[in-house]
C-alpha atoms as a PDB file:
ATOM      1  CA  UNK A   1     -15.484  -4.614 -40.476  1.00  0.00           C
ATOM      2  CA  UNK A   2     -16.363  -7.366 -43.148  1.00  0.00           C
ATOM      3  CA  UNK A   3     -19.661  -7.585 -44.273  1.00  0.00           C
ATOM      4  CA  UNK A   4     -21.526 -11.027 -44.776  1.00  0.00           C
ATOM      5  CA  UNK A   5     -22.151  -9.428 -48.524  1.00  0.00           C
ATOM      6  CA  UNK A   6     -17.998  -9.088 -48.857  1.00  0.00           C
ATOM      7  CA  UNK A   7     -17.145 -11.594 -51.645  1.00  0.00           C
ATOM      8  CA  UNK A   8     -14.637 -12.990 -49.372  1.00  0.00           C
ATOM      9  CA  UNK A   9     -16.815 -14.444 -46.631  1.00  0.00           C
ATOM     10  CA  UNK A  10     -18.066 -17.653 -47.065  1.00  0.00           C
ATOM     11  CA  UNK A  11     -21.476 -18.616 -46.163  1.00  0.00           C
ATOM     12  CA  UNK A  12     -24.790 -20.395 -47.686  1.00  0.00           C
ATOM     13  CA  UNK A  13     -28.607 -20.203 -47.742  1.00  0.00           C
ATOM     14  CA  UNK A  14     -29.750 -23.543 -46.346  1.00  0.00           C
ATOM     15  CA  UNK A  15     -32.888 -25.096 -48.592  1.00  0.00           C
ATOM     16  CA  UNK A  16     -34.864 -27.949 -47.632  1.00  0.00           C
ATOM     17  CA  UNK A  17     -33.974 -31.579 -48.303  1.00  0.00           C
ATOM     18  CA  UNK A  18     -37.460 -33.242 -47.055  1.00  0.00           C
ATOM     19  CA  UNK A  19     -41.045 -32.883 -48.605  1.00  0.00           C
ATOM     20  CA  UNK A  20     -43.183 -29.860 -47.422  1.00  0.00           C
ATOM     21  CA  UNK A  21     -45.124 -32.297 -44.928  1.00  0.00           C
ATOM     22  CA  UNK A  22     -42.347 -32.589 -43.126  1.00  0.00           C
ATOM     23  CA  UNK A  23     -40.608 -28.873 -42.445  1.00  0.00           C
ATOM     24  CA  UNK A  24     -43.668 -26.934 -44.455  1.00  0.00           C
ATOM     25  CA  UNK A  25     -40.816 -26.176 -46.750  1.00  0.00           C
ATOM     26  CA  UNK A  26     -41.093 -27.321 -50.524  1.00  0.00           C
ATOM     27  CA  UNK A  27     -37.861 -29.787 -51.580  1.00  0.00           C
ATOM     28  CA  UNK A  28     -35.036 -27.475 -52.478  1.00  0.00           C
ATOM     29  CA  UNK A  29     -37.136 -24.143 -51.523  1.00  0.00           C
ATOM     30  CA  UNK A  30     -34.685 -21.892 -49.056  1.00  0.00           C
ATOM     31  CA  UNK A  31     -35.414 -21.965 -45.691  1.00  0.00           C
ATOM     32  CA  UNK A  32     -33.696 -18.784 -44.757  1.00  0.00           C
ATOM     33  CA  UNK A  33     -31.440 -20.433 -42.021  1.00  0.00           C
ATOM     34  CA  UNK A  34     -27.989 -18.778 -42.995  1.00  0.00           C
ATOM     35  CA  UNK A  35     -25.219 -21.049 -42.958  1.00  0.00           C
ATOM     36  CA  UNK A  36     -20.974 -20.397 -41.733  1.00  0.00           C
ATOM     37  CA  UNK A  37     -18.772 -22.322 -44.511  1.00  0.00           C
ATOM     38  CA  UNK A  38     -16.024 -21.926 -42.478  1.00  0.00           C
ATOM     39  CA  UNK A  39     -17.289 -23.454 -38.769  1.00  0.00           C
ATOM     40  CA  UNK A  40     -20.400 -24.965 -40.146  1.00  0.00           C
ATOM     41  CA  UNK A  41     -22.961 -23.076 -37.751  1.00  0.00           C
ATOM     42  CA  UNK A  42     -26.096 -21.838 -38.805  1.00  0.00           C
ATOM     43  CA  UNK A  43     -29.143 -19.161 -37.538  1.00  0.00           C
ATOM     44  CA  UNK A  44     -31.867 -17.577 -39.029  1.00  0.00           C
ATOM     45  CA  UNK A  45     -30.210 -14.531 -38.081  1.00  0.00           C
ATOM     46  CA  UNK A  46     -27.044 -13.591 -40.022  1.00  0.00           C
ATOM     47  CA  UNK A  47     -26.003 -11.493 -36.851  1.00  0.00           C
ATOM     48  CA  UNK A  48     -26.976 -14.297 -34.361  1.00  0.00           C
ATOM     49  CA  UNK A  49     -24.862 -17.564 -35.686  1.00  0.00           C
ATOM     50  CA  UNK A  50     -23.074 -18.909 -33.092  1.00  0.00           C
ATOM     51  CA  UNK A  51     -19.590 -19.283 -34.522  1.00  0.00           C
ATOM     52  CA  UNK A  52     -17.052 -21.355 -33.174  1.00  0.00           C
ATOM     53  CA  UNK A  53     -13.683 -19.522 -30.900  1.00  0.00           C
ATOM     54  CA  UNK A  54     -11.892 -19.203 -33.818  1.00  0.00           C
ATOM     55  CA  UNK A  55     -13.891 -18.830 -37.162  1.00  0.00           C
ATOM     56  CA  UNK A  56     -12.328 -16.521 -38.928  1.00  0.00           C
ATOM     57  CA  UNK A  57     -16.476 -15.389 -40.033  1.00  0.00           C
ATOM     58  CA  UNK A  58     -16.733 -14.613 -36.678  1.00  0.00           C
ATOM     59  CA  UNK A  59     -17.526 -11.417 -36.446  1.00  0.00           C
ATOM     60  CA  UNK A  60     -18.763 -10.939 -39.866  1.00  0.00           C
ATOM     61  CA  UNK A  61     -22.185  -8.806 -39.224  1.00  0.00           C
ATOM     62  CA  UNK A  62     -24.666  -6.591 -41.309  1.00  0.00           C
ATOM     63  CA  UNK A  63     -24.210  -3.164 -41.876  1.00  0.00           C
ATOM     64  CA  UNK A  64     -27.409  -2.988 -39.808  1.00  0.00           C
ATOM     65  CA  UNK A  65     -25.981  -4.713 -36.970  1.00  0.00           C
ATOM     66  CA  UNK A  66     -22.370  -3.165 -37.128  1.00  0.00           C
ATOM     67  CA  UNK A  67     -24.538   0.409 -36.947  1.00  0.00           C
ATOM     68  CA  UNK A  68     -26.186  -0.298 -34.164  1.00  0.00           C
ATOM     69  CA  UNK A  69     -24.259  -2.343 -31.800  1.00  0.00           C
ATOM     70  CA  UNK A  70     -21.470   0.000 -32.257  1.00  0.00           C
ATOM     71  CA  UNK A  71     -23.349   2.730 -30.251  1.00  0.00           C
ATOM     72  CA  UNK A  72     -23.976   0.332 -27.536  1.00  0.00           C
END
Protein backbone atom coordinates (compact mmCIF):
# COMPACT_ATOMS: atom_id res chain seq x y z
CA UNK A 1 0.00 0.00 0.00
CA UNK A 2 1.23 3.59 -1.03
CA UNK A 3 1.17 6.12 1.37
CA UNK A 4 -0.06 9.79 0.60
CA UNK A 5 3.63 10.70 2.20
CA UNK A 6 5.29 8.25 -0.75
CA UNK A 7 7.23 10.73 -2.95
CA UNK A 8 5.50 9.27 -5.82
CA UNK A 9 1.91 10.29 -5.16
CA UNK A 10 0.88 13.42 -6.26
CA UNK A 11 -1.28 15.63 -4.29
CA UNK A 12 -1.49 19.42 -2.87
CA UNK A 13 -2.54 21.48 0.18
CA UNK A 14 -5.22 23.83 -1.13
CA UNK A 15 -4.66 27.68 0.32
CA UNK A 16 -7.05 30.36 -0.03
CA UNK A 17 -7.36 32.66 -3.03
CA UNK A 18 -10.07 35.24 -1.46
CA UNK A 19 -9.65 37.72 1.55
CA UNK A 20 -10.37 36.32 5.10
CA UNK A 21 -13.99 38.01 4.95
CA UNK A 22 -14.86 35.83 2.60
CA UNK A 23 -13.73 31.96 3.64
CA UNK A 24 -12.23 33.25 7.28
CA UNK A 25 -9.06 32.13 5.64
CA UNK A 26 -6.14 34.75 5.21
CA UNK A 27 -5.02 35.09 1.18
CA UNK A 28 -2.60 32.28 0.53
CA UNK A 29 -3.01 30.74 4.25
CA UNK A 30 -3.75 26.69 3.77
CA UNK A 31 -7.01 25.67 4.20
CA UNK A 32 -6.29 22.07 4.91
CA UNK A 33 -8.59 20.72 2.06
CA UNK A 34 -6.14 18.04 0.51
CA UNK A 35 -6.07 18.02 -3.08
CA UNK A 36 -5.67 14.61 -5.93
CA UNK A 37 -3.14 15.92 -8.79
CA UNK A 38 -4.00 13.18 -10.68
CA UNK A 39 -8.21 13.32 -10.79
CA UNK A 40 -8.41 16.74 -9.35
CA UNK A 41 -10.71 15.83 -6.23
CA UNK A 42 -10.31 17.22 -3.01
CA UNK A 43 -11.50 16.54 1.01
CA UNK A 44 -10.47 17.65 4.15
CA UNK A 45 -9.83 14.18 4.82
CA UNK A 46 -6.83 12.59 3.05
CA UNK A 47 -8.67 9.14 3.53
CA UNK A 48 -12.11 10.53 2.41
CA UNK A 49 -11.34 12.18 -1.28
CA UNK A 50 -13.56 10.94 -3.58
CA UNK A 51 -11.35 9.85 -6.45
CA UNK A 52 -12.46 9.24 -9.76
CA UNK A 53 -12.89 5.05 -11.21
CA UNK A 54 -9.63 5.10 -12.30
CA UNK A 55 -7.11 7.47 -10.45
CA UNK A 56 -4.31 5.76 -10.12
CA UNK A 57 -4.20 7.83 -6.19
CA UNK A 58 -7.03 5.95 -5.57
CA UNK A 59 -6.44 4.08 -2.92
CA UNK A 60 -3.60 5.97 -1.58
CA UNK A 61 -4.51 6.16 2.40
CA UNK A 62 -2.68 6.96 5.77
CA UNK A 63 -0.91 4.58 7.64
CA UNK A 64 -3.68 5.36 10.15
CA UNK A 65 -6.35 4.48 7.88
CA UNK A 66 -4.61 1.43 6.12
CA UNK A 67 -4.27 0.11 10.07
CA UNK A 68 -7.49 0.30 10.81
CA UNK A 69 -9.69 -0.43 7.96
CA UNK A 70 -7.67 -3.44 7.35
CA UNK A 71 -9.15 -5.15 10.49
CA UNK A 72 -12.55 -4.34 9.36
Amino acid sequence: MMSFADPETHFRILTSDTPVSVDGYALGEPTGEVLCLCCWESHLNIDEIPHEPDCPQRFVHSEWYAETMAGE
